[in-house]
Protein backbone atom coordinates (compact mmCIF):
# COMPACT_ATOMS: atom_id res chain seq x y z
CA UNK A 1 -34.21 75.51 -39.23
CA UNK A 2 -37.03 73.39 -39.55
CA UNK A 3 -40.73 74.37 -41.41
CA UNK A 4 -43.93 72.27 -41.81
CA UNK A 5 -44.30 70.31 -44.26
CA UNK A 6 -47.30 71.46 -47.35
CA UNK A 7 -49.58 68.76 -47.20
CA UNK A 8 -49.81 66.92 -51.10
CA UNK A 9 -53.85 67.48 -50.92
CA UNK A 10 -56.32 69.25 -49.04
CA UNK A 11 -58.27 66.82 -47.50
CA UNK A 12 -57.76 62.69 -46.85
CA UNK A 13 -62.08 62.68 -45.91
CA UNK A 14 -63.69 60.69 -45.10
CA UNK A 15 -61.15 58.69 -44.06
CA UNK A 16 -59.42 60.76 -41.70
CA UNK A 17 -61.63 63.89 -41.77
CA UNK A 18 -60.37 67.63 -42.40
CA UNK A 19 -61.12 68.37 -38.59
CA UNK A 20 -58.70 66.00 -37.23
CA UNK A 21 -55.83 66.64 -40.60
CA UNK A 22 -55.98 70.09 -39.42
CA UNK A 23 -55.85 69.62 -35.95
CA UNK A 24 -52.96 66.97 -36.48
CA UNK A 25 -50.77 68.36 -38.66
CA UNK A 26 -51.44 72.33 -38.21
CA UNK A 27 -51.35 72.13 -34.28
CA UNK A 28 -49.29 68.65 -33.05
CA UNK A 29 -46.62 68.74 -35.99
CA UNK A 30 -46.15 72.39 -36.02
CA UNK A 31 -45.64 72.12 -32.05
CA UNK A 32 -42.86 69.81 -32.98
CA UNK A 33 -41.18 71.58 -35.42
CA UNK A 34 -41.26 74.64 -33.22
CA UNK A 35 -40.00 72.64 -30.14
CA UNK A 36 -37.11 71.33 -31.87
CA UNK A 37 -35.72 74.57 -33.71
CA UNK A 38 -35.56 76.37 -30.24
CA UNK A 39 -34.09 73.14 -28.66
CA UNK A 40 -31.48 73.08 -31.77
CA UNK A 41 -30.20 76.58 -32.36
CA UNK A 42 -26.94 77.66 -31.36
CA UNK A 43 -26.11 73.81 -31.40
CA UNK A 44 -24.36 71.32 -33.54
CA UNK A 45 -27.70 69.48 -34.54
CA UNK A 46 -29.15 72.45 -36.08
CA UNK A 47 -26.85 71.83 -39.47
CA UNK A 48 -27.93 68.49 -39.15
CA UNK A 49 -30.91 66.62 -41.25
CA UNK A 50 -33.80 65.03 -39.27
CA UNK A 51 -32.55 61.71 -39.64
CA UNK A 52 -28.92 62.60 -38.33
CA UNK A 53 -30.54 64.23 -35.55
CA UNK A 54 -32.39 60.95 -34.72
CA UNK A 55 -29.43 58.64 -34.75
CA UNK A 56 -27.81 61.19 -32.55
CA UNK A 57 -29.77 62.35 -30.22
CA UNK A 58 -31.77 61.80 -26.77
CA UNK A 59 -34.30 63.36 -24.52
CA UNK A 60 -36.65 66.24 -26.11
CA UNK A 61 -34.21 66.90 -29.06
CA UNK A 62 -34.76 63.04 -29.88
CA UNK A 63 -38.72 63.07 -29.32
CA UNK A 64 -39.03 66.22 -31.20
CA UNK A 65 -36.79 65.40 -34.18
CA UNK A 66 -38.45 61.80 -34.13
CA UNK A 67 -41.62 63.33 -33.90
CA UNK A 68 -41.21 65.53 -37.37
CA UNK A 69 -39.70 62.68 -38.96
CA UNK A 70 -42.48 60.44 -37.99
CA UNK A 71 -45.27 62.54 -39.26
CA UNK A 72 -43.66 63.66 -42.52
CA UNK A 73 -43.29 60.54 -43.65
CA UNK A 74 -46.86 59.36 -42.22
CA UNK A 75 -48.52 62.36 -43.98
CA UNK A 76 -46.67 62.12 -47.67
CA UNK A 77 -47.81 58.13 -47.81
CA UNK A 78 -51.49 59.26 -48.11
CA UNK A 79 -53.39 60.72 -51.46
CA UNK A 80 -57.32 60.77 -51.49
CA UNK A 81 -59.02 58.84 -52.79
CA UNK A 82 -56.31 57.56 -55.22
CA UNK A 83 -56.58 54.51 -55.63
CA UNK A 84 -52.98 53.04 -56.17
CA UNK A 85 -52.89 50.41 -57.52
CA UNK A 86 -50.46 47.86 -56.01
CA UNK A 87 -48.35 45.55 -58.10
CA UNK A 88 -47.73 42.47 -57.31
CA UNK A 89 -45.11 42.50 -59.90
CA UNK A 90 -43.34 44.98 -57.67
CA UNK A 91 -40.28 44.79 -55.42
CA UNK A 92 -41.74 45.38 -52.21
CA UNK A 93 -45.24 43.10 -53.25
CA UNK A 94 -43.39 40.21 -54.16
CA UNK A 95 -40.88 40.69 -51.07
CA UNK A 96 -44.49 40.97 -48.60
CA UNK A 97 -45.74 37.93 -50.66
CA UNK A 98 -42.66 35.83 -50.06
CA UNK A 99 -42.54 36.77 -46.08
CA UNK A 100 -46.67 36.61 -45.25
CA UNK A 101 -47.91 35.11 -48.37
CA UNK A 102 -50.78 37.63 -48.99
CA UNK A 103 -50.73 41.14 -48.93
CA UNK A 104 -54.12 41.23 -47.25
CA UNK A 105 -52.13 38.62 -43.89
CA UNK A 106 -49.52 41.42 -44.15
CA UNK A 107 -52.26 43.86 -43.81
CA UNK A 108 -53.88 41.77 -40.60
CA UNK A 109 -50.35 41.45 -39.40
CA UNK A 110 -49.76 45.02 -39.68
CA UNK A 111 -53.28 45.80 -37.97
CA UNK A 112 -52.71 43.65 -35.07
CA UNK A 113 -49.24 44.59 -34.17
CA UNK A 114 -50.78 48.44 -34.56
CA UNK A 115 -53.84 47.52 -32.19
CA UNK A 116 -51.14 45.78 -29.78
CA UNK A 117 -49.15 48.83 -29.31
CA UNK A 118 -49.71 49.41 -25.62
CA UNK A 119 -50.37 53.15 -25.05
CA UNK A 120 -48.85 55.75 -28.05
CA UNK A 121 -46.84 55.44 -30.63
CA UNK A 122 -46.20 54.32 -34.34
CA UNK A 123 -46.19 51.05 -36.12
CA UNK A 124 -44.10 50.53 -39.02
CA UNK A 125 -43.46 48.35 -42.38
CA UNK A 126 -39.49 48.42 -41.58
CA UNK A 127 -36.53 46.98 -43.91
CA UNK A 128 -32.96 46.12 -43.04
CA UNK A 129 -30.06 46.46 -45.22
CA UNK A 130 -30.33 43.40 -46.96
CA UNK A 131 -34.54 44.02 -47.72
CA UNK A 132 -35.79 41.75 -45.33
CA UNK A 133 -39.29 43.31 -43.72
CA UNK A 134 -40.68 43.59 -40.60
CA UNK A 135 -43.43 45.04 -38.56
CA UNK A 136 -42.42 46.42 -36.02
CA UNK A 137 -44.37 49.07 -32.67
CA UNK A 138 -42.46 52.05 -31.31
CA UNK A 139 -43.70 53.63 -28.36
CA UNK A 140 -43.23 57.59 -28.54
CA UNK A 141 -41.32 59.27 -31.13
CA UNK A 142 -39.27 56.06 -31.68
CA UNK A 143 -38.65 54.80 -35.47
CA UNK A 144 -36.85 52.23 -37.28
CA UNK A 145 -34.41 54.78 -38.37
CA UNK A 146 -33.40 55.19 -34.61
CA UNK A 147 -32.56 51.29 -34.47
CA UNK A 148 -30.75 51.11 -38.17
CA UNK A 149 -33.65 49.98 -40.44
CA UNK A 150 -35.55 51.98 -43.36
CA UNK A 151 -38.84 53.17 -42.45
CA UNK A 152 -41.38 51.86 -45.33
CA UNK A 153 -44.73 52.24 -44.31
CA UNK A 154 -46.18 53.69 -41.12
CA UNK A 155 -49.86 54.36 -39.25
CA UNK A 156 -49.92 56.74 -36.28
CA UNK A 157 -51.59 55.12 -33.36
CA UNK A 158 -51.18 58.21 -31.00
CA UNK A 159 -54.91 59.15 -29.98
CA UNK A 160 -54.75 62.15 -31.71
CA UNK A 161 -54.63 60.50 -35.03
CA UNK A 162 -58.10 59.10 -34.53
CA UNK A 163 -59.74 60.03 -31.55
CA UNK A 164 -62.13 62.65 -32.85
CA UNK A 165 -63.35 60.21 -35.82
CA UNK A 166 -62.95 56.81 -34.75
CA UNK A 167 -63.18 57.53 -30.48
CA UNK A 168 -61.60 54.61 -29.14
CA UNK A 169 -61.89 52.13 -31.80
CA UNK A 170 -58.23 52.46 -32.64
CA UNK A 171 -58.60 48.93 -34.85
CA UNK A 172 -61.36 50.91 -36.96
CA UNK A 173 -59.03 53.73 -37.88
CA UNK A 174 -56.12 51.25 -38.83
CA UNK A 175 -58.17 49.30 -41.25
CA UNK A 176 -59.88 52.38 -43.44
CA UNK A 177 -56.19 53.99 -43.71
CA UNK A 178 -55.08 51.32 -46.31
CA UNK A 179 -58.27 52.86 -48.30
CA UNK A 180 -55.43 55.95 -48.35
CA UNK A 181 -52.07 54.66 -48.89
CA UNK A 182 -49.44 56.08 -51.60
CA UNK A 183 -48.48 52.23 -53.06
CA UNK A 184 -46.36 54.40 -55.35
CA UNK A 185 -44.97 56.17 -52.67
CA UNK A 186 -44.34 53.08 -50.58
CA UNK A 187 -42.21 51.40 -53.14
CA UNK A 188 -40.12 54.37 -53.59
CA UNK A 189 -38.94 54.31 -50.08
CA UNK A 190 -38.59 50.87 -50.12
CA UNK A 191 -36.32 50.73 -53.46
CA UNK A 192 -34.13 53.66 -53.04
């Protein structure tokens, strides 16, 4: 069976503030874990790992299981206020250099295709099996693992994720979350 996840810090303010960390992670992702272990036991998917369960799955199994996945791997990408430093000496900076020339257009790219995203859902920093990137918008619990790609880097554009600090300036949100992003973390998913 499935538990939350322990957040790596206690707050991500001001940034996202502790009102809306709590709300989303204790309330939304718990829902979702909850969801899926009664919608899993008794079956075959409840031996299976999150990502199995993506790549084989549909209907509420799929949006719950897509759901958890989503979120954990939003949630571990932030620290507060720690100010990783990026290199551009690293894989992943020298591969976003070579495909949008700055990481700063990668960022704008990345904002715009978030802002884009008709209605809810994620967008993603995604890599295929040969370390190509893209950006990429899934509506719903949809992620790159459901369509074969690694999942790199991810902002949640679901209101929820903002609404209570940023209302409905969606754009707003997206561009004060890079002040939170794991670099380390980032390359880690993208080199392993």
């Amino acid at each position: 069976m499935f538990t939350l996840i322990e957040l790596p810090y206690k707050s991500l303010a001001p940034v996202i503030s502790d009102e809306t960390l709590s709300f989303h992670h204790g309330k939304h992702l718990q829902a979702y874990v909850d969801n899926l272990n009664k919608l899993i036991a008794g079956t075959p998917f409840e031996s299976m790992t999150l990502e199995e369960i993506v790549k084989g799955s549909d209907g509420a199994v799929f949006n719950n299981a897509g759901q958890i996945l989503n979120h954990e791997l939003y949630f571990t990408q932030f620290c507060p206020a720690c100010h990783s430093e990026r290199s551009e000496e690293s894989l992943l900076m020298k591969q976003i250099i070579k495909q949008w020339g700055t990481v700063e257009a990668f960022q704008t790219a990345f904002e715009a295709k978030g802002v884009s995203l008709f209605g809810s859902g994620w967008v993603w920093l995604q890599a295929d099996a040969a370390g190509e990137l893209s950006i990429a918008q899934y509506g719903g619990a949809d992620n790159p693992v459901a369509h074969g790609f690694k999942p790199i880097l991810t902002f949640d554009v679901w209101e929820h994720a903002y609404y209570l600090d940023y209302q409905n300036r969606r754009a707003a949100h997206l561009h004060e979350l890079w002040k939170i992003v794991d670099w380390n973390v980032i390359e880690s998913r993208y080199t392993k």
